[in-house]
C-alpha atoms as a PDB file:
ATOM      1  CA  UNK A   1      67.342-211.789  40.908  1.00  0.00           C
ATOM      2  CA  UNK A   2      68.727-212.355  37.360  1.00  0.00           C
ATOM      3  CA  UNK A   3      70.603-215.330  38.628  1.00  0.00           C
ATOM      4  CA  UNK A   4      69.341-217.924  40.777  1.00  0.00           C
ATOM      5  CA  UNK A   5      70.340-221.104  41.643  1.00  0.00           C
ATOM      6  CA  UNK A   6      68.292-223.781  43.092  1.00  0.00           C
ATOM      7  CA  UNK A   7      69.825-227.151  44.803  1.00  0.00           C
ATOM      8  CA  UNK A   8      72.124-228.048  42.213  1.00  0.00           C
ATOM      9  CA  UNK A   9      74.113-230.370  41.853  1.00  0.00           C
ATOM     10  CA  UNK A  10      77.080-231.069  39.504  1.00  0.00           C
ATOM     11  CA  UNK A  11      79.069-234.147  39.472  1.00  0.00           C
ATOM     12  CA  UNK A  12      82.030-235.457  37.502  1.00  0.00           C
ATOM     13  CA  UNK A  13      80.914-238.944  36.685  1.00  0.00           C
ATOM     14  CA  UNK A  14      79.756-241.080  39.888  1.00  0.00           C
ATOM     15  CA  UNK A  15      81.372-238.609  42.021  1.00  0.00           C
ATOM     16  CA  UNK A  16      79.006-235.680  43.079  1.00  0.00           C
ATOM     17  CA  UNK A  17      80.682-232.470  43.532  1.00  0.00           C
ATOM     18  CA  UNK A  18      78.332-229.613  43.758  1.00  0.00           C
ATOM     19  CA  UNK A  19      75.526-230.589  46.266  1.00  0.00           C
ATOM     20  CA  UNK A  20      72.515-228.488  46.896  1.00  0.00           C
ATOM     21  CA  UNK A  21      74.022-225.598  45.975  1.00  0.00           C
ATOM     22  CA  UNK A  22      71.761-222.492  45.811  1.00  0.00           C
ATOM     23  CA  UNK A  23      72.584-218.921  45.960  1.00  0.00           C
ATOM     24  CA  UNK A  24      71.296-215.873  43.837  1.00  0.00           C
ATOM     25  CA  UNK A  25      73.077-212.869  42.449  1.00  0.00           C
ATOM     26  CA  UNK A  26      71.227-209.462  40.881  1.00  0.00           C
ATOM     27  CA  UNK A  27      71.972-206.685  39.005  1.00  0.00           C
ATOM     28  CA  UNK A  28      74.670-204.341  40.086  1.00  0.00           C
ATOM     29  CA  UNK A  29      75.710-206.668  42.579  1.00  0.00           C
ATOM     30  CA  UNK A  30      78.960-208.205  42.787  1.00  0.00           C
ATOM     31  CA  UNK A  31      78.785-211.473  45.049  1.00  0.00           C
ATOM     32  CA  UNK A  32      81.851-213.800  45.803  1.00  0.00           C
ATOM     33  CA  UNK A  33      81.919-217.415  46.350  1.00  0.00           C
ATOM     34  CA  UNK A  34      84.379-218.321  49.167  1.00  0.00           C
ATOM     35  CA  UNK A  35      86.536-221.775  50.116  1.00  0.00           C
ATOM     36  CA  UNK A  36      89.810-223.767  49.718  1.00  0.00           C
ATOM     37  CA  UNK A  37      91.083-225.388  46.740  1.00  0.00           C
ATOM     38  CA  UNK A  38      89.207-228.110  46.258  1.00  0.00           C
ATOM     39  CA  UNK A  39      85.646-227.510  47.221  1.00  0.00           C
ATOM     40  CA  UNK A  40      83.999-227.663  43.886  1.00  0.00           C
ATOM     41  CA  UNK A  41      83.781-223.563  42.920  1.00  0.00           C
ATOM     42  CA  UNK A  42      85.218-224.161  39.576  1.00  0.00           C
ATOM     43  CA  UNK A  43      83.106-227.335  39.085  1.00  0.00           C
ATOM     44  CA  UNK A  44      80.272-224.852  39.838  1.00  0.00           C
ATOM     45  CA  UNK A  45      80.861-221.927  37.621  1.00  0.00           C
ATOM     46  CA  UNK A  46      81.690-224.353  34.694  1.00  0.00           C
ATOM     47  CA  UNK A  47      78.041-225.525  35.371  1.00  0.00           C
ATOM     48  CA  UNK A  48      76.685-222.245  35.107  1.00  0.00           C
ATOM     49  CA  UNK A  49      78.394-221.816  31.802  1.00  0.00           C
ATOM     50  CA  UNK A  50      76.996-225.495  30.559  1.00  0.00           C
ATOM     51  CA  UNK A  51      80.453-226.970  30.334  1.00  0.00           C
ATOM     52  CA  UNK A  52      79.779-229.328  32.970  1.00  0.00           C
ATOM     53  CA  UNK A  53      75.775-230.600  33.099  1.00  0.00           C
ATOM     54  CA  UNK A  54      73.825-230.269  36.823  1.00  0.00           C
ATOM     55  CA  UNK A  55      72.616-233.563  37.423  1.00  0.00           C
ATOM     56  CA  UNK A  56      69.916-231.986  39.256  1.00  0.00           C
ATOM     57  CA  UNK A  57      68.075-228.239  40.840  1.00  0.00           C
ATOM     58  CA  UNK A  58      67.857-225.593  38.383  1.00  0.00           C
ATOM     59  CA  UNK A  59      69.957-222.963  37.108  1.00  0.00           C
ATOM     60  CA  UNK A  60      67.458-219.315  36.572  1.00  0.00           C
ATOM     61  CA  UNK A  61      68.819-216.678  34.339  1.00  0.00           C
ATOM     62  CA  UNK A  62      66.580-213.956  34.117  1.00  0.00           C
ATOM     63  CA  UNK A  63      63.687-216.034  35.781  1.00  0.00           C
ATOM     64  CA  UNK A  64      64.522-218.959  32.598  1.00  0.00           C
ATOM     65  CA  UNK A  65      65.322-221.739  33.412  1.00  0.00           C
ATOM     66  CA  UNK A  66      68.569-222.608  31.532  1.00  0.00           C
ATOM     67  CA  UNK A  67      69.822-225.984  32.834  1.00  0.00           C
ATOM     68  CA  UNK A  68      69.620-227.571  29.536  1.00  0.00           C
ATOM     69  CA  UNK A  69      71.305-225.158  27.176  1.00  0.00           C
ATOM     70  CA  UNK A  70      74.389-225.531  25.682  1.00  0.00           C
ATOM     71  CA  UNK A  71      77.604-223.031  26.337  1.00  0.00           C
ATOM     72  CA  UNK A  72      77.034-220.734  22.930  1.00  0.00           C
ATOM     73  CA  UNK A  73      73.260-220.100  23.947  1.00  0.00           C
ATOM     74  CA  UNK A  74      74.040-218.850  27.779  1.00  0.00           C
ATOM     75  CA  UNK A  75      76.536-216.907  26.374  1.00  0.00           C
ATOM     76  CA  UNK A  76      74.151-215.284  23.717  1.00  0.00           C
ATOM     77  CA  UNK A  77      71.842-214.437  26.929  1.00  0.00           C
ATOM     78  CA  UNK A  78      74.199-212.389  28.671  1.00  0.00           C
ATOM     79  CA  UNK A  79      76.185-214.664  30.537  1.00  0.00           C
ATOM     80  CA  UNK A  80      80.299-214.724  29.982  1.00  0.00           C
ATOM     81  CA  UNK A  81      82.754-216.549  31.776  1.00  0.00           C
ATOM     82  CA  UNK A  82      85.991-215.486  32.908  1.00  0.00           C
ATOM     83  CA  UNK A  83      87.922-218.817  33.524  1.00  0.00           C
ATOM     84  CA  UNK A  84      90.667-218.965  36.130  1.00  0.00           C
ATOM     85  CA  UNK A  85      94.506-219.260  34.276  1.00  0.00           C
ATOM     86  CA  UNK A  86      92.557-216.211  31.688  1.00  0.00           C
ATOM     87  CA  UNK A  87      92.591-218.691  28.899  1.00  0.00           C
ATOM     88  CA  UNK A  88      93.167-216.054  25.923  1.00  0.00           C
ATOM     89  CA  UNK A  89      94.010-216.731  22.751  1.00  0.00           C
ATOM     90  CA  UNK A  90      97.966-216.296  22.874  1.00  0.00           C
ATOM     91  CA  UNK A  91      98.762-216.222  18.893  1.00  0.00           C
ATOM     92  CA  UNK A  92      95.944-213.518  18.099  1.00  0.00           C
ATOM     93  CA  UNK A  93      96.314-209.869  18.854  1.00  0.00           C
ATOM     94  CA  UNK A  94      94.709-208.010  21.540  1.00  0.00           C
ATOM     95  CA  UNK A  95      92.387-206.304  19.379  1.00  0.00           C
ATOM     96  CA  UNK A  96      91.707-209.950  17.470  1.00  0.00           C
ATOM     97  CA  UNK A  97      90.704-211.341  21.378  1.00  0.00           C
ATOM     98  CA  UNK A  98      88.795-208.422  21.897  1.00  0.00           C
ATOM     99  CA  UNK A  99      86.888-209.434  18.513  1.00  0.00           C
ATOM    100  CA  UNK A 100      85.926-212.629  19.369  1.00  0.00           C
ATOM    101  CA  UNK A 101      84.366-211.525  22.310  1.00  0.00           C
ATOM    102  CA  UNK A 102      81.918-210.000  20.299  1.00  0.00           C
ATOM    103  CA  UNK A 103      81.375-213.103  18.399  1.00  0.00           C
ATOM    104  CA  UNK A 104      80.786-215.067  21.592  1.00  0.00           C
ATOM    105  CA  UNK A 105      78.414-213.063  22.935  1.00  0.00           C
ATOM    106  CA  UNK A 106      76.009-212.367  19.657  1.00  0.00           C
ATOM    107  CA  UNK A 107      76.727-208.452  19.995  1.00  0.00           C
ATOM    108  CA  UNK A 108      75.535-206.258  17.090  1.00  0.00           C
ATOM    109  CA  UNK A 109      71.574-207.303  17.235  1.00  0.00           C
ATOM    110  CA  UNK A 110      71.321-210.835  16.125  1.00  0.00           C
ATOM    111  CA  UNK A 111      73.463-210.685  13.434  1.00  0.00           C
ATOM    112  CA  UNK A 112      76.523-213.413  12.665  1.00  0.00           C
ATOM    113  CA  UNK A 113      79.878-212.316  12.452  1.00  0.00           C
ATOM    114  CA  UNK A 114      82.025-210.352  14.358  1.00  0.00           C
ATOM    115  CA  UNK A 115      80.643-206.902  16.205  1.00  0.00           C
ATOM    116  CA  UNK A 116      82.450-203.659  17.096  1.00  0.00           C
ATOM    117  CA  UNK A 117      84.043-203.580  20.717  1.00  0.00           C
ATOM    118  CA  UNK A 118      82.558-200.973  22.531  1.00  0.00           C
ATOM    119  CA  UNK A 119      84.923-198.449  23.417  1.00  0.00           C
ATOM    120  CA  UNK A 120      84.252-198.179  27.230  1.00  0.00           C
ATOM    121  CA  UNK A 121      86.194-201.221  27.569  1.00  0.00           C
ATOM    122  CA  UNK A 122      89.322-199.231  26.710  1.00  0.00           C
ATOM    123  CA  UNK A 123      87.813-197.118  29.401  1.00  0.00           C
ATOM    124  CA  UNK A 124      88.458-199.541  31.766  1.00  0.00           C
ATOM    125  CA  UNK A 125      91.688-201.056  30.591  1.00  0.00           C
ATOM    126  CA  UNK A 126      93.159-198.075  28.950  1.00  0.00           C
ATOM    127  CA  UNK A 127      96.413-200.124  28.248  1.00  0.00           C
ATOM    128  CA  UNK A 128      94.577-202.632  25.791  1.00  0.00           C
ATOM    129  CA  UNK A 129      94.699-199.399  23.371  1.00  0.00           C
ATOM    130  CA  UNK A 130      98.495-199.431  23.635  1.00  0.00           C
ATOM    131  CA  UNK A 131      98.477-202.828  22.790  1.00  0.00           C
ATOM    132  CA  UNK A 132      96.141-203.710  20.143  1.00  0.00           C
ATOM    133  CA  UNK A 133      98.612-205.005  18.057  1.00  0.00           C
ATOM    134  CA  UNK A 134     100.819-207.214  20.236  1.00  0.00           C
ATOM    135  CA  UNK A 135     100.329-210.824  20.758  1.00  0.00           C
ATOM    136  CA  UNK A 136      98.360-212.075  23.741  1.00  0.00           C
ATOM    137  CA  UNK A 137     100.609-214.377  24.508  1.00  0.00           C
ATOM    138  CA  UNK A 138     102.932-211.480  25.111  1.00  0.00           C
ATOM    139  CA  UNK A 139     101.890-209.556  27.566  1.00  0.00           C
ATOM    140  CA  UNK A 140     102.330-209.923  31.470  1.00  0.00           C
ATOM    141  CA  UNK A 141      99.840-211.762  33.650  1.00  0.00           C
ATOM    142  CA  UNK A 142      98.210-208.554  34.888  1.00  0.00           C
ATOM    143  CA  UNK A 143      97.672-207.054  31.391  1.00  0.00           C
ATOM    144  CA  UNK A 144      96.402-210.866  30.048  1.00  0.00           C
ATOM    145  CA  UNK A 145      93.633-210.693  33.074  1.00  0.00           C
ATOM    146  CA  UNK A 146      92.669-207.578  31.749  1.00  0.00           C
ATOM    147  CA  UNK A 147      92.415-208.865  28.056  1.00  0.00           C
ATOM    148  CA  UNK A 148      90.290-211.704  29.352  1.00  0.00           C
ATOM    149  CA  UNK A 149      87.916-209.212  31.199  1.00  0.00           C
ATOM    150  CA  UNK A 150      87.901-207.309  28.721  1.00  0.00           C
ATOM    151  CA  UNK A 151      86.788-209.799  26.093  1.00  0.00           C
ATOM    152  CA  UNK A 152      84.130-210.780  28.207  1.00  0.00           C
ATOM    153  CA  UNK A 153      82.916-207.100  28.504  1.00  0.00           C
ATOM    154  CA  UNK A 154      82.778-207.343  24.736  1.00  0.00           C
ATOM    155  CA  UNK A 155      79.949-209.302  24.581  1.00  0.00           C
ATOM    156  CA  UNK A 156      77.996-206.903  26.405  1.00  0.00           C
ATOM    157  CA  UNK A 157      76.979-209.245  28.827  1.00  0.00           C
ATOM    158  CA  UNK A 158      74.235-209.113  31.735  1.00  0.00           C
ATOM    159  CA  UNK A 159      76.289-211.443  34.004  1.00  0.00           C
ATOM    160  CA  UNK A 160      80.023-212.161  34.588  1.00  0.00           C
ATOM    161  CA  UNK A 161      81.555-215.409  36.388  1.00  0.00           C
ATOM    162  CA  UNK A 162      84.856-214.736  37.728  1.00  0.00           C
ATOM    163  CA  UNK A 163      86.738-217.429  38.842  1.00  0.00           C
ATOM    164  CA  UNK A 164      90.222-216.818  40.727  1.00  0.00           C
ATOM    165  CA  UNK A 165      90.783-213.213  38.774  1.00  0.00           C
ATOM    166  CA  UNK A 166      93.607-212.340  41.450  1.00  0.00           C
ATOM    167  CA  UNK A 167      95.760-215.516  40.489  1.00  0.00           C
ATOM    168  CA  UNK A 168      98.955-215.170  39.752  1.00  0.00           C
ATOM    169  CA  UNK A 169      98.955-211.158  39.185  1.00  0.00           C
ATOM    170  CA  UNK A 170     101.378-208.533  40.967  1.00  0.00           C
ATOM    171  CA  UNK A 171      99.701-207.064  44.151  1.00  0.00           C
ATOM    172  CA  UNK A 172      98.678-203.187  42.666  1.00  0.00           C
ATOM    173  CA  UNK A 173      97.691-204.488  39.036  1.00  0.00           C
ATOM    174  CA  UNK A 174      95.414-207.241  41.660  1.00  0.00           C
ATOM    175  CA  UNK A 175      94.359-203.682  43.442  1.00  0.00           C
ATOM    176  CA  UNK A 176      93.343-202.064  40.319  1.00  0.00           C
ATOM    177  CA  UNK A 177      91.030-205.028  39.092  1.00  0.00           C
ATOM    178  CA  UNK A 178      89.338-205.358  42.625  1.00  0.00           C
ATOM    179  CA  UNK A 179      88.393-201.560  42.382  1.00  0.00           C
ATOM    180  CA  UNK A 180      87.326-201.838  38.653  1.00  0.00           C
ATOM    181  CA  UNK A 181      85.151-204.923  39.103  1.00  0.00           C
ATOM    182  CA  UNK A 182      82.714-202.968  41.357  1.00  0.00           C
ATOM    183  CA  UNK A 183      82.449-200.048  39.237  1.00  0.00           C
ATOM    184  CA  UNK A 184      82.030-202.376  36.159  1.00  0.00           C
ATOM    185  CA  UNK A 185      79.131-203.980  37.941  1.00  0.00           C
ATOM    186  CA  UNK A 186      77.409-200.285  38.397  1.00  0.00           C
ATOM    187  CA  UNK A 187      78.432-198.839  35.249  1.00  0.00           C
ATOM    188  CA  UNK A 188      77.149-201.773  33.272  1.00  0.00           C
ATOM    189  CA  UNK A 189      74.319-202.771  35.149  1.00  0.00           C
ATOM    190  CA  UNK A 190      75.849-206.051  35.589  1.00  0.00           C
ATOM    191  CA  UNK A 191      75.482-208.796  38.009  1.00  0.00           C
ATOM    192  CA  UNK A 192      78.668-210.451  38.593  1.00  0.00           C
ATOM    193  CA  UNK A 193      79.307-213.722  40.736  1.00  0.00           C
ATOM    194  CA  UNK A 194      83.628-214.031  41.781  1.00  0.00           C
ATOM    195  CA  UNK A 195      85.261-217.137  43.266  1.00  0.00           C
ATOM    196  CA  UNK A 196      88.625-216.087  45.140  1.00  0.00           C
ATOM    197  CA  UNK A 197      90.497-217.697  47.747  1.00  0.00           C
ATOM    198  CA  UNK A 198      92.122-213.770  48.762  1.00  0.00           C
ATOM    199  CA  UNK A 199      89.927-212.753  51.530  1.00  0.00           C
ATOM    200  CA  UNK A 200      91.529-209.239  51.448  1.00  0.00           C
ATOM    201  CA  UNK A 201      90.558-209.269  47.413  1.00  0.00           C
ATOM    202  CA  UNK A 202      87.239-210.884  47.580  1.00  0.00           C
ATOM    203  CA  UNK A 203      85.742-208.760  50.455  1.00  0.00           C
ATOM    204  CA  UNK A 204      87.199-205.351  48.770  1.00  0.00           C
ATOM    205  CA  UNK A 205      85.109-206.145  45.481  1.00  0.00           C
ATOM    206  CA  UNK A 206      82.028-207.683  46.850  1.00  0.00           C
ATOM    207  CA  UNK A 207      79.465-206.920  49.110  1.00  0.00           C
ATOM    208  CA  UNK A 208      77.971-210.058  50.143  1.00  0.00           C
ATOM    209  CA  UNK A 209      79.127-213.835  49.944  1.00  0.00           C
ATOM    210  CA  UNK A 210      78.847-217.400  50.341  1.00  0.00           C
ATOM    211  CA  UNK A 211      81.179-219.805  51.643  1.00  0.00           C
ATOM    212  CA  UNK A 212      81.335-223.516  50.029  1.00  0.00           C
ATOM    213  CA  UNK A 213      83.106-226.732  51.463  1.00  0.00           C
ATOM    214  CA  UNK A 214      83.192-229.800  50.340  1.00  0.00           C
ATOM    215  CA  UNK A 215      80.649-229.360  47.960  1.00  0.00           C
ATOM    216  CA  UNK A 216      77.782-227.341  50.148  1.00  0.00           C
ATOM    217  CA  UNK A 217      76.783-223.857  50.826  1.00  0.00           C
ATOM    218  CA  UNK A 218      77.761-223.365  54.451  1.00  0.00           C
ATOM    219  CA  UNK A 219      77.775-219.925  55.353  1.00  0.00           C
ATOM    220  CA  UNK A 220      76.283-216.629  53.380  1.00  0.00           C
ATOM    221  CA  UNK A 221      75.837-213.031  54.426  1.00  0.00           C
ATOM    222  CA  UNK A 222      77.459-209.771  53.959  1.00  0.00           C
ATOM    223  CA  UNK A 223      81.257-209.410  53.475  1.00  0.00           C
ATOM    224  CA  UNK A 224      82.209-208.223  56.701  1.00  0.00           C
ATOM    225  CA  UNK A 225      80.025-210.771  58.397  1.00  0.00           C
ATOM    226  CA  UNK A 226      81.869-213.332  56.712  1.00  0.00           C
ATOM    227  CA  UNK A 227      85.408-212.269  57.459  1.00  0.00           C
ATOM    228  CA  UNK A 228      84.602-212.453  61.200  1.00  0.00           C
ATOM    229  CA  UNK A 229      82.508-215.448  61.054  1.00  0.00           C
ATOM    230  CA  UNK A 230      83.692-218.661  62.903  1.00  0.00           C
ATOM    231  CA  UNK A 231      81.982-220.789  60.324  1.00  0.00           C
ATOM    232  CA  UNK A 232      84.429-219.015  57.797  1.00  0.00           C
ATOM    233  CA  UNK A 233      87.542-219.958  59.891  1.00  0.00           C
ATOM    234  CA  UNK A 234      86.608-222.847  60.831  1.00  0.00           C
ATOM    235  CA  UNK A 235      86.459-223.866  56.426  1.00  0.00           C
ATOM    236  CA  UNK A 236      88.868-221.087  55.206  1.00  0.00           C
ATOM    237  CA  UNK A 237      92.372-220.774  55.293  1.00  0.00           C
ATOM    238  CA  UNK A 238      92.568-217.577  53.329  1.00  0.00           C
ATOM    239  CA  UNK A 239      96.125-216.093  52.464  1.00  0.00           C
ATOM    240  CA  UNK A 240      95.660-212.358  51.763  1.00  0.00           C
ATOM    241  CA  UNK A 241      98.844-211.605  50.106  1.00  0.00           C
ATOM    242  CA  UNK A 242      99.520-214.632  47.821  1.00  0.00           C
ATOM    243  CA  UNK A 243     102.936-214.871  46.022  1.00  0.00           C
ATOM    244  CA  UNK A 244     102.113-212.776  43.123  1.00  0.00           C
ATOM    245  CA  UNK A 245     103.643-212.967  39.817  1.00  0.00           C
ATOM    246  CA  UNK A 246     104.317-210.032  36.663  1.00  0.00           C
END
């Protein structure tokens, strides 16, 4: 598995959030992490990055341990974050966001500095091409999720975290990233771990899940499994077709 986690725990001061998590993601695979608002996903994948510490357990990327590494050094492993709201830079250009995905990541063998984008991301998100030289702030929701995908794809990463990607986007630009993030995993060789609250989005990208409340792992298995599942009802109240915004 490239990532694995092992009983970890993440808390925000005295209160613990994350408890005995563990899961594992691979290659090629695109996993999602299910539950409410709430529940500590976020609190979770900001772990992973090394924004938030795990007070205990380990966090394995590519069988290293890598609990105790700051943000920059993750990221110059292979591992990018997607954070939910996008978060891109709105006062550069698309093509300047783009840029400092490269930076983030370490891409062009070692060297500092900024590195070429690779121009299969435009294969992806043709309409970044159109827009190279508009503001980020600028664009629509749909087209900024794309930007912020796209920047992580810049680093060439080996992992992505994706946490809430359908938020706040209009129902067929929400299609069109649920269909790309599986082929992104293949293409790319990628292993890519999603946290979603859409059922309908989560289970069309992924093939396998988990489920967390109130802190815990408390259901796992294959997609479909899940959507049936009374464990899933009885912690999930999913709404598949969220009020979606331009």
């Amino acid at each position: 598995m490239l990532l694995e986690l092992d009983q970890v725990e993440v808390a925000y001061g005295q209160s613990l959030i994350c408890q005995g998590v563990s899961l594992a993601v691979d290659r090629q695979e695109v996993v999602c992490l299910l539950g409410r608002n709430g529940v500590g996903k976020t609190t979770l994948m900001r772990s992973l990055m090394g924004i938030l510490p795990n007070r205990a357990g380990r966090i394995l990327f590519d069988g290293q341990d890598v609990s105790g590494l700051p943000s920059h050094e993750r990221a110059r492993r292979g591992m990018a974050y997607v954070p939910q709201g996008r978060l891109v830079f709105p006062q550069l250009t698309v093509a300047e966001n783009l840029r400092s995905g490269t930076l983030i990541g370490g891409t062009g063998g070692g060297r500092s500095g900024f590195g070429p984008v690779d121009d299969s991301v435009f294969g992806y998100f043709p309409i970044l091409r159109e827009r190279l030289g508009q503001r980020a702030g600028t664009l629509s929701g749909g087209e900024q999720q794309m930007l912020a995908l796209g920047r992580a794809l810049a680093a060439q990463p080996r992992l992505l975290l994706l946490d809430e990607p359908s938020e706040g986007i209009q129902p067929s630009i929400v299609q069109q990233i649920r269909d790309l993030i599986a082929r992104i995993a293949r293409e790319r060789n990628l292993a890519v771990l999603l946290v979603e609250q859409n059922l309908k989005f989560a289970t069309g990208a992924s093939t396998r899940g988990y489920v967390m409340d109130k802190g815990r792992i408390v259901a796992a298995g294959s997609v479909a499994e899940l959507a049936k599942d009374a464990v899933v009802s009885q912690h999930l109240t999913f709404v598949e077709e969220r009020r979606q915004t331009a």
